[in-house]
C-alpha atoms as a PDB file:
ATOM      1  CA  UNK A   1     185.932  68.108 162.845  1.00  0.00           C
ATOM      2  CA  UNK A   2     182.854  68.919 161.375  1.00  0.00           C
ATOM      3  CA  UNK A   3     179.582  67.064 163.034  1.00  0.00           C
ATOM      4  CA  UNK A   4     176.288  66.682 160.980  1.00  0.00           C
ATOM      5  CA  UNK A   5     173.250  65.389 162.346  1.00  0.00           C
ATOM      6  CA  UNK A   6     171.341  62.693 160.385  1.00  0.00           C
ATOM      7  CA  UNK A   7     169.263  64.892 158.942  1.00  0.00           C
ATOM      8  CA  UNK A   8     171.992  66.663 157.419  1.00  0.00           C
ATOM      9  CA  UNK A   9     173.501  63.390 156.567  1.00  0.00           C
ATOM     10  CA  UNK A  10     171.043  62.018 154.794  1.00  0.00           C
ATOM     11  CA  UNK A  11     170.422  65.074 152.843  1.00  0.00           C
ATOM     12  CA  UNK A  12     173.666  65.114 151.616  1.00  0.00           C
ATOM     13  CA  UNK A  13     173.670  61.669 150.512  1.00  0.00           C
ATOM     14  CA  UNK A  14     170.655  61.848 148.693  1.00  0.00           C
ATOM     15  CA  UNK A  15     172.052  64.973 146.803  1.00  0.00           C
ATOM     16  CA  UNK A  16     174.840  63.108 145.900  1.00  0.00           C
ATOM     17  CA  UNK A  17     173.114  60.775 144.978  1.00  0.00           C
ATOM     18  CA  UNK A  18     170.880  62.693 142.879  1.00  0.00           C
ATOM     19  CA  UNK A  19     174.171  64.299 140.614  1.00  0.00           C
ATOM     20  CA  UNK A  20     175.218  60.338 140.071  1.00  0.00           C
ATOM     21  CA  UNK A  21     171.663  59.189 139.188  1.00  0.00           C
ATOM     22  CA  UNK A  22     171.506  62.040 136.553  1.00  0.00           C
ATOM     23  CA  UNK A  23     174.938  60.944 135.249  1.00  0.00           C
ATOM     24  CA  UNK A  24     175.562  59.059 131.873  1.00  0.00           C
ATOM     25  CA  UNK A  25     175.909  55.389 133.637  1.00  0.00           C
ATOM     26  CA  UNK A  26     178.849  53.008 133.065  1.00  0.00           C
ATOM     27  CA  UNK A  27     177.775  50.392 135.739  1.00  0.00           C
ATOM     28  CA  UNK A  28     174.724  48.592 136.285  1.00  0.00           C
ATOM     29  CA  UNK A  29     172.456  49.334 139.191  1.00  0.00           C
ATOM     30  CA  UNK A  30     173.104  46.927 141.410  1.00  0.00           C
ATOM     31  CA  UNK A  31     176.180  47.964 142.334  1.00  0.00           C
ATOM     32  CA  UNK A  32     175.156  51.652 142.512  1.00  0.00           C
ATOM     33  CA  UNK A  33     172.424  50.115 144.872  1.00  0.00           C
ATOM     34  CA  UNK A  34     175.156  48.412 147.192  1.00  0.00           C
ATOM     35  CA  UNK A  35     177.470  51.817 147.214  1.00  0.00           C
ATOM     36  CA  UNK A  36     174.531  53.426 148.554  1.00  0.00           C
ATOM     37  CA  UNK A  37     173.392  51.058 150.838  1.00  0.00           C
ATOM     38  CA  UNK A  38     177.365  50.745 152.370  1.00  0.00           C
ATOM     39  CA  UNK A  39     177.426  54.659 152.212  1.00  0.00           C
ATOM     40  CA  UNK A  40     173.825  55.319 154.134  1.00  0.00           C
ATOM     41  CA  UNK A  41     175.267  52.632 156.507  1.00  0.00           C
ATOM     42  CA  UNK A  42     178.082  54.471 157.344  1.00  0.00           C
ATOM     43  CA  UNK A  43     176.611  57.848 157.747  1.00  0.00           C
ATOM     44  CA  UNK A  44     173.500  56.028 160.291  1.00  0.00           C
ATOM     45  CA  UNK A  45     176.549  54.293 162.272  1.00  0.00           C
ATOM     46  CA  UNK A  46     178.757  57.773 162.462  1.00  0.00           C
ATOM     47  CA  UNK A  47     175.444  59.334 163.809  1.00  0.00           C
ATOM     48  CA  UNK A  48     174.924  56.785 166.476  1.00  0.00           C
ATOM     49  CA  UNK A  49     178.142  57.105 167.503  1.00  0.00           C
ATOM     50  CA  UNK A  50     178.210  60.620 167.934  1.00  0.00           C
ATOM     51  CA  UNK A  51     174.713  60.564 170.227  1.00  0.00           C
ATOM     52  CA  UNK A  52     176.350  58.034 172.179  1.00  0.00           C
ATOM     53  CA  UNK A  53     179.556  60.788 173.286  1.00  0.00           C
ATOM     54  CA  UNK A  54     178.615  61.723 176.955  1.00  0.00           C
ATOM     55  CA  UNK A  55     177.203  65.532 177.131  1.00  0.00           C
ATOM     56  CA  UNK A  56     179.808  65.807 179.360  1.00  0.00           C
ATOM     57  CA  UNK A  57     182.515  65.370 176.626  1.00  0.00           C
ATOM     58  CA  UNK A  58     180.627  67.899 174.463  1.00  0.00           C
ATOM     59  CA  UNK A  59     180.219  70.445 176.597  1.00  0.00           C
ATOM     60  CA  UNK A  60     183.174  73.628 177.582  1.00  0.00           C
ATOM     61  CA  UNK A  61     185.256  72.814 180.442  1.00  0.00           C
ATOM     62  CA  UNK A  62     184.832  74.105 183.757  1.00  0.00           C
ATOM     63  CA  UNK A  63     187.029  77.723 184.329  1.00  0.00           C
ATOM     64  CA  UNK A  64     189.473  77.613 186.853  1.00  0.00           C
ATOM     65  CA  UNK A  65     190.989  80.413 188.801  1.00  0.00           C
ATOM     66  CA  UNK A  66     189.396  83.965 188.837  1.00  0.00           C
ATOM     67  CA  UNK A  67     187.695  83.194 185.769  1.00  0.00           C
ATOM     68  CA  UNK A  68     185.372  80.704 187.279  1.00  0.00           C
ATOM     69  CA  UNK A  69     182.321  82.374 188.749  1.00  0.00           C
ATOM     70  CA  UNK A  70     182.728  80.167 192.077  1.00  0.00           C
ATOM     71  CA  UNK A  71     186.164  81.755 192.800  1.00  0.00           C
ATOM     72  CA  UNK A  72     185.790  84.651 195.400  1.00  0.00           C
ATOM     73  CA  UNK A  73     184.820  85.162 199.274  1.00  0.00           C
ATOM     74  CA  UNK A  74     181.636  84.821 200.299  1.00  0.00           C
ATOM     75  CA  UNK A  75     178.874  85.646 202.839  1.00  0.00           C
ATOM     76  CA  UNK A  76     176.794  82.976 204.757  1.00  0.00           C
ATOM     77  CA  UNK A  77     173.995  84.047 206.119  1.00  0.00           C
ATOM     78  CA  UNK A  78     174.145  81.090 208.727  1.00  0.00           C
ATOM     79  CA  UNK A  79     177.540  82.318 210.015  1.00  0.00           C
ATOM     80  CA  UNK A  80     177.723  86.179 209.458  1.00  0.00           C
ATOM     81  CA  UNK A  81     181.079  87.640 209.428  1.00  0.00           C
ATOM     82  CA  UNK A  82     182.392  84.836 209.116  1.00  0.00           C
ATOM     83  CA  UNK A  83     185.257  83.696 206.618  1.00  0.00           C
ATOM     84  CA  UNK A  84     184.109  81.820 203.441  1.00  0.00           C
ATOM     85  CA  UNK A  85     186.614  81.593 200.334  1.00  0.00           C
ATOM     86  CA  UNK A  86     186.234  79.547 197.742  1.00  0.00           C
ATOM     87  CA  UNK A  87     188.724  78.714 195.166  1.00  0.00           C
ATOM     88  CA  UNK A  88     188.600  76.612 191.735  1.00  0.00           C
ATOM     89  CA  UNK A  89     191.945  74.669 190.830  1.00  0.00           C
ATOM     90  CA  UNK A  90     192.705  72.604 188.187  1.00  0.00           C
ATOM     91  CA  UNK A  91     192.566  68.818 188.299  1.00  0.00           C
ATOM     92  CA  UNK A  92     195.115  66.676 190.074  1.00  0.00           C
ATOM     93  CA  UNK A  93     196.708  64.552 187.177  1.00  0.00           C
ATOM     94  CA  UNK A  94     195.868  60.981 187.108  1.00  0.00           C
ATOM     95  CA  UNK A  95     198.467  58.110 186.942  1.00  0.00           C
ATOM     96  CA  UNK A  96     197.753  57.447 183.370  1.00  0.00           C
ATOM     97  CA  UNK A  97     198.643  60.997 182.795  1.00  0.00           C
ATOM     98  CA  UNK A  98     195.457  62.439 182.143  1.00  0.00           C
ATOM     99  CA  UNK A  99     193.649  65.214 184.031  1.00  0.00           C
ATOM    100  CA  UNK A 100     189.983  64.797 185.010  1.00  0.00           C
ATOM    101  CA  UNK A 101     187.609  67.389 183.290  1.00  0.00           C
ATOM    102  CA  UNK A 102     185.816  68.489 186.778  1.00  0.00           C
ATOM    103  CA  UNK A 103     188.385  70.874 188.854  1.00  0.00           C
ATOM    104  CA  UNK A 104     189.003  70.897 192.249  1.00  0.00           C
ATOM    105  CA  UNK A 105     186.767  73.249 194.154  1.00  0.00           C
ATOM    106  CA  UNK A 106     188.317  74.080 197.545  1.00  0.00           C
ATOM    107  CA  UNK A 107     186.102  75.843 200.117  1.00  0.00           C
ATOM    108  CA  UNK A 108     188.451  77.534 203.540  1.00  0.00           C
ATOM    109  CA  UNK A 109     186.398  78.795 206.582  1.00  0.00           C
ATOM    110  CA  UNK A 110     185.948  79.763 209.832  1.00  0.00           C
ATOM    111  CA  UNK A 111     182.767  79.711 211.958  1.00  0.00           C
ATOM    112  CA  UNK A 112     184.071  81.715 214.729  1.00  0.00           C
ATOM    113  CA  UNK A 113     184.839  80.935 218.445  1.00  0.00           C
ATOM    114  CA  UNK A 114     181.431  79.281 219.518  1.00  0.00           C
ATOM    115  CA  UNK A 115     179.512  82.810 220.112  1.00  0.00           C
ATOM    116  CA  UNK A 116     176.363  82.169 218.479  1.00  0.00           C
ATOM    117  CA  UNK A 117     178.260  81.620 214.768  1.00  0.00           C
ATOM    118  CA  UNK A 118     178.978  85.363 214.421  1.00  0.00           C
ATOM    119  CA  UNK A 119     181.946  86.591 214.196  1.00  0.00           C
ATOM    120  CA  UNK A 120     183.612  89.577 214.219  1.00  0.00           C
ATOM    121  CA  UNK A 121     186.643  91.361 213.488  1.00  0.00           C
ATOM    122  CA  UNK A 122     187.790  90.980 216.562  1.00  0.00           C
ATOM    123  CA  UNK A 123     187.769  87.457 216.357  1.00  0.00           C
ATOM    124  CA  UNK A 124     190.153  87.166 213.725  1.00  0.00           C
ATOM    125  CA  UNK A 125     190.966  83.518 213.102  1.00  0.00           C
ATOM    126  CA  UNK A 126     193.871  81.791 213.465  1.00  0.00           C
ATOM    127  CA  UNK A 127     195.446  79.276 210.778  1.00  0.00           C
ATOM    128  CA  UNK A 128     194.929  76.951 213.037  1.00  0.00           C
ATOM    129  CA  UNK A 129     190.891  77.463 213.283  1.00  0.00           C
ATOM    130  CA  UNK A 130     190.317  77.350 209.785  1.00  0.00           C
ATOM    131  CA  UNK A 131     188.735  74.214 208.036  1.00  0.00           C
ATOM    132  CA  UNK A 132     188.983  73.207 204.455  1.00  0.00           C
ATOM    133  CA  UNK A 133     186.680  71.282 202.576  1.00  0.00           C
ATOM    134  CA  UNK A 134     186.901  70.267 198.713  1.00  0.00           C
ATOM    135  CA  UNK A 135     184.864  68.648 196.018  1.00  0.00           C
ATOM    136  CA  UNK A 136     184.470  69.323 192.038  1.00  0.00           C
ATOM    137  CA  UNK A 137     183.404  71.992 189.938  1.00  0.00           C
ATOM    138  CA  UNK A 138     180.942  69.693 187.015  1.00  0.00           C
ATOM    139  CA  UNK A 139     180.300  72.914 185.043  1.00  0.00           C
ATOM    140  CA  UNK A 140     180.477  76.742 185.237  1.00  0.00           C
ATOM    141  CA  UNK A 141     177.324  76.540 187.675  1.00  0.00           C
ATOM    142  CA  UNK A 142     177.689  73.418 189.609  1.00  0.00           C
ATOM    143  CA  UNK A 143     179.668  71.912 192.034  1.00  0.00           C
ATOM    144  CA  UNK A 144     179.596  69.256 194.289  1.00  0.00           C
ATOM    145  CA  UNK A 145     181.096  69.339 197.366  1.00  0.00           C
ATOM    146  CA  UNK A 146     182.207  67.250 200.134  1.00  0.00           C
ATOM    147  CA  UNK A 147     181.267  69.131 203.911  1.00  0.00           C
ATOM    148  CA  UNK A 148     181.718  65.775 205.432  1.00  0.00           C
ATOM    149  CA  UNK A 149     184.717  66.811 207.101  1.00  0.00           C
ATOM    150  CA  UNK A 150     182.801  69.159 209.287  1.00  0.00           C
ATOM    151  CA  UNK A 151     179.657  66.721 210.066  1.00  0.00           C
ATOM    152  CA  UNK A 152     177.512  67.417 206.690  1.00  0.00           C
ATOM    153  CA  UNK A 153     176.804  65.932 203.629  1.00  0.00           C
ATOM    154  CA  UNK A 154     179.346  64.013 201.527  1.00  0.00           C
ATOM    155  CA  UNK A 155     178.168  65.574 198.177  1.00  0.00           C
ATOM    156  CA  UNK A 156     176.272  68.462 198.771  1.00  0.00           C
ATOM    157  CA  UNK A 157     175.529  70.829 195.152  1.00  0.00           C
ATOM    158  CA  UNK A 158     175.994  74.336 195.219  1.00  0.00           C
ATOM    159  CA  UNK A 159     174.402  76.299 192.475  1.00  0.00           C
ATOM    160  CA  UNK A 160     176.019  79.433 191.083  1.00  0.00           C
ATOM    161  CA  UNK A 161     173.138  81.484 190.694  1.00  0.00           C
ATOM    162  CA  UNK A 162     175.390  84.779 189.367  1.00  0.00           C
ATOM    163  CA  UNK A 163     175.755  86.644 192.586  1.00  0.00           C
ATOM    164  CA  UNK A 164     176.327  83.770 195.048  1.00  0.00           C
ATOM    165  CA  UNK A 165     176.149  79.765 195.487  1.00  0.00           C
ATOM    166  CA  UNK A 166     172.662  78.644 196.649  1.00  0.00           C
ATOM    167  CA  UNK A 167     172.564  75.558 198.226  1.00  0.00           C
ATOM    168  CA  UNK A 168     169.626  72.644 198.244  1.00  0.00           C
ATOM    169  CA  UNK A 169     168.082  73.769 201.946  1.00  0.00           C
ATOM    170  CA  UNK A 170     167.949  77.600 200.418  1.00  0.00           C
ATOM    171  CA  UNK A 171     170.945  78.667 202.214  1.00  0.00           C
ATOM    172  CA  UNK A 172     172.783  81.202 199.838  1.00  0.00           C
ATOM    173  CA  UNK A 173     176.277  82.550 200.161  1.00  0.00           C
ATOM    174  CA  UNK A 174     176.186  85.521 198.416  1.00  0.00           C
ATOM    175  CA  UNK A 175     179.979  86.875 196.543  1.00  0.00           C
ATOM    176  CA  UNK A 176     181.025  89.916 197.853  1.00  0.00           C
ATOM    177  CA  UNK A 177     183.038  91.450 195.417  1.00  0.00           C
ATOM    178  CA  UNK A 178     185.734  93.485 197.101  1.00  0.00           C
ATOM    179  CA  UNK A 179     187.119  90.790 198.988  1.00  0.00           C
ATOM    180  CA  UNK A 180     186.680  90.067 202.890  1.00  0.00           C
ATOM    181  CA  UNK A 181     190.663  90.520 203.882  1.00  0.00           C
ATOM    182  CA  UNK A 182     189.675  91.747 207.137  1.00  0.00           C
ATOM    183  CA  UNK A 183     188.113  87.944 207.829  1.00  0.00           C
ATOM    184  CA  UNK A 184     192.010  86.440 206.581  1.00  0.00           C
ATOM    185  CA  UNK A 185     194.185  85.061 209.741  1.00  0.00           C
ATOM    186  CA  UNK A 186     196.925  87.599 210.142  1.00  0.00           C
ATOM    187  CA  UNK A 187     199.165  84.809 210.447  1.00  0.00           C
ATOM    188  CA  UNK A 188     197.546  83.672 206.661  1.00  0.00           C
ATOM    189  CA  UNK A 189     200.058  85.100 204.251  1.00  0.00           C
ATOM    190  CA  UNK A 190     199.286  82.035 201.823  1.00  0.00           C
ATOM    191  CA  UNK A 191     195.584  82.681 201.855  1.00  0.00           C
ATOM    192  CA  UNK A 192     194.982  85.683 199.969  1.00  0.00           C
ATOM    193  CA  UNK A 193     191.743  87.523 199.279  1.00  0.00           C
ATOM    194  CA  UNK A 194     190.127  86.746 195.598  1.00  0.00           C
ATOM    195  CA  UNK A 195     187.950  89.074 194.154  1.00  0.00           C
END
């Protein structure tokens, strides 16, 4: 479907216009005055209509996978060493059988065993001290995620700044491309390492 702005539109008309205005006439110019009048009408209404379509139905859909820039284990600088994954899955369908367009973000971690929030690879975690958190992905460089299972905000944003997620009090987790599989639970054969 082709979109033209008003501007565009209107030009067109008036062109048109312009080739039946310069043609020999059969009717009288009333009713050439009405045709225009219903046409112009109907290219102002299509125009409203399409400003009125949400940006967010215009715009690409967020990747999912490893081709969305959130995907990937990160650092935090709050809890060094520490696990941080972060995977981008696609949207849980909805009973009128219809997928949202904001994918599931889902962030696993581990903030070690209560030694000053380091942790080490000799505090490998279990599967059983891991939490998950999850919220949605609202473009290629936002998200907004829910860390109220752990005590913190409900909706928190994290920014995809192109090496890392930065979050609203400056924390950034910065991507760290190879993978951290030394950070996995040995007993994790489910949770694998994204790049």
């Amino acid at each position: 479907m082709v979109r033209l702005s008003l501007a565009s539109a209107i030009v067109l008309l008036s062109s048109s216009m312009t080739a039946n205005a310069l043609a020999p006439s059969t009717t009288n110019s009333a009713v050439q005055r009405r045709q225009m009048f219903g046409i112009l009408g109907s290219v102002i209404t299509g125009a409203a209509v399409m400003a009125a379509v949400p940006q967010e139905a215009q715009a690409a859909p967020a990747k999912t996978g490893t081709a969305s820039p959130f995907t990937g284990n990160y650092d935090d600088p709050n809890h060094p060493g520490c696990l941080r994954q972060v995977k981008v899955v696609g949207s849980p369908l909805k009973g009128d059988g219809t997928r949202s367009p904001y994918p599931i973000i889902e962030v696993t971690g581990y903030d070690g065993n209560g030694s000053g929030n380091v942790c080490t690879e000799a505090d490998r975690p279990k599967r059983a001290d891991l939490w998950k958190v999850q919220g949605t992905v609202k473009s290629n460089s936002v998200a907004s995620i829910d860390f109220s299972p752990k005590g913190g905000p409900a909706n928190l944003i994290g920014t995809y700044d192109g090496n890392g997620i930065v979050f609203p009090d400056g924390n950034k987790w910065t991507k760290v491309p190879l993978g951290t599989k030394s950070r996995l639970p040995e007993d994790m054969s489910t949770l694998k390492s994204n790049n």
